[in-house]
Protein backbone atom coordinates (compact mmCIF):
# COMPACT_ATOMS: atom_id res chain seq x y z
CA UNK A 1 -10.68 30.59 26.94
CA UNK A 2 -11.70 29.33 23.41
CA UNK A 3 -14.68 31.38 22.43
CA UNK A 4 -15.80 28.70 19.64
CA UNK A 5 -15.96 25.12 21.36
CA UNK A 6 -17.12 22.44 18.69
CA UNK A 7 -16.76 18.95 20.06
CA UNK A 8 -18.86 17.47 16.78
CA UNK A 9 -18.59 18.77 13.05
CA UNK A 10 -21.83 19.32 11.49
CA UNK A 11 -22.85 21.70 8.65
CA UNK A 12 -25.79 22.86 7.38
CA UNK A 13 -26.70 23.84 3.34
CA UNK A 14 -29.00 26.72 3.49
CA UNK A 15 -29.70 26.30 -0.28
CA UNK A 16 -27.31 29.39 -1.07
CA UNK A 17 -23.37 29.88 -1.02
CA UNK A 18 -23.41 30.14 2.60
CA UNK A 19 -22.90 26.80 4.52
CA UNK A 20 -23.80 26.85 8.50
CA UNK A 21 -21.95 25.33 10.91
CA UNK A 22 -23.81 23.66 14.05
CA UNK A 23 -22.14 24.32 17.25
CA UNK A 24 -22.75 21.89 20.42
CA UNK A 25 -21.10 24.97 23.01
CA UNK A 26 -20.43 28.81 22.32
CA UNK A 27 -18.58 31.02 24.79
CA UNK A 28 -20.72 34.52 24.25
CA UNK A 29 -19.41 37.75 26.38
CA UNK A 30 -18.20 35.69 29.11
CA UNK A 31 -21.13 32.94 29.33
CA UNK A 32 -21.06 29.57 27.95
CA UNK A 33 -24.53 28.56 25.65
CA UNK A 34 -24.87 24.74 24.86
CA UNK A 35 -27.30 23.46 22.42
CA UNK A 36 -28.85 21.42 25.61
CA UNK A 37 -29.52 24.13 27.49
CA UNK A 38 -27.30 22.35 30.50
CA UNK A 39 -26.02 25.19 32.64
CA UNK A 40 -23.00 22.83 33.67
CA UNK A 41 -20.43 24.21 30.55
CA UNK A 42 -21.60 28.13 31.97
CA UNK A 43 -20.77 27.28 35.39
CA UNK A 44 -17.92 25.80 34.52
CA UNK A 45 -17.02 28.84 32.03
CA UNK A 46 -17.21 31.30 35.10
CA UNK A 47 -15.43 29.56 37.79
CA UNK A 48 -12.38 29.52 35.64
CA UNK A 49 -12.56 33.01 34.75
CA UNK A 50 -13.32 33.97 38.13
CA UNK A 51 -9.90 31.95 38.93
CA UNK A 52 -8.23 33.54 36.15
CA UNK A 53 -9.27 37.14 37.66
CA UNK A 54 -7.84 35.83 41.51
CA UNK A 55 -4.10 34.38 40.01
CA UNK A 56 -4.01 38.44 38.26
CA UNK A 57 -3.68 39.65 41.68
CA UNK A 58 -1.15 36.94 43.51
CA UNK A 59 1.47 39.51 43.44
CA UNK A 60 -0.72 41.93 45.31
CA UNK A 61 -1.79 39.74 47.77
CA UNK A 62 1.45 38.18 48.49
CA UNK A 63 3.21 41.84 48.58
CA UNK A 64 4.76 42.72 51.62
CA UNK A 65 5.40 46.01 51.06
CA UNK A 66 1.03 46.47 51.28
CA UNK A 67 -0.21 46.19 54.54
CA UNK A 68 -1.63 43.25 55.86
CA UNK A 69 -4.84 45.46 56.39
CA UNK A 70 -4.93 46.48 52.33
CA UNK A 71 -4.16 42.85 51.49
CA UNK A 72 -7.29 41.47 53.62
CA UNK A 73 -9.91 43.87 52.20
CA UNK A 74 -8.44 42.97 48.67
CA UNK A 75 -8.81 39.21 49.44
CA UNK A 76 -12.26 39.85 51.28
CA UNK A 77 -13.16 41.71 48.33
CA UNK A 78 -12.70 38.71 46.08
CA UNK A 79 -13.90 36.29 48.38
């Protein structure tokens, strides 16, 4: 995921050297903060990592040499 999500370029002079960028959306540990306060970019944020975190364990799910037993609890575990 891109942690720094800037869909218009606007910068601020703060009257020193430094010049401020505004953001419209931020990715911060793992949440999503828009300047509008809409939740919709944070939901969105989390279902794909929570679908990012499911396709990491394909291989375990679809192994055959695991028991069908250890592959349900690991599937009921991320359901």
């Amino acid at each position: 995921m891109n942690p720094v999500i800037n869909t218009v370029q606007t910068s601020v002079d703060t009257g020193t050297s430094a010049n401020l960028k505004l953001l419209d959306k931020i990715c911060c540990l793992d949440d999503m903060l828009s300047v509008d306060g809409d939740a919709d970019a944070a939901v969105e944020a989390r279902v794909q990592i929570g679908w990012n975190k499911f396709r990491q364990l394909i291989l375990l799910l679809t192994n055959m040499d695991m028991s069908f037993v250890m592959r349900k609890r690991l599937y009921s575990s991320c359901v």
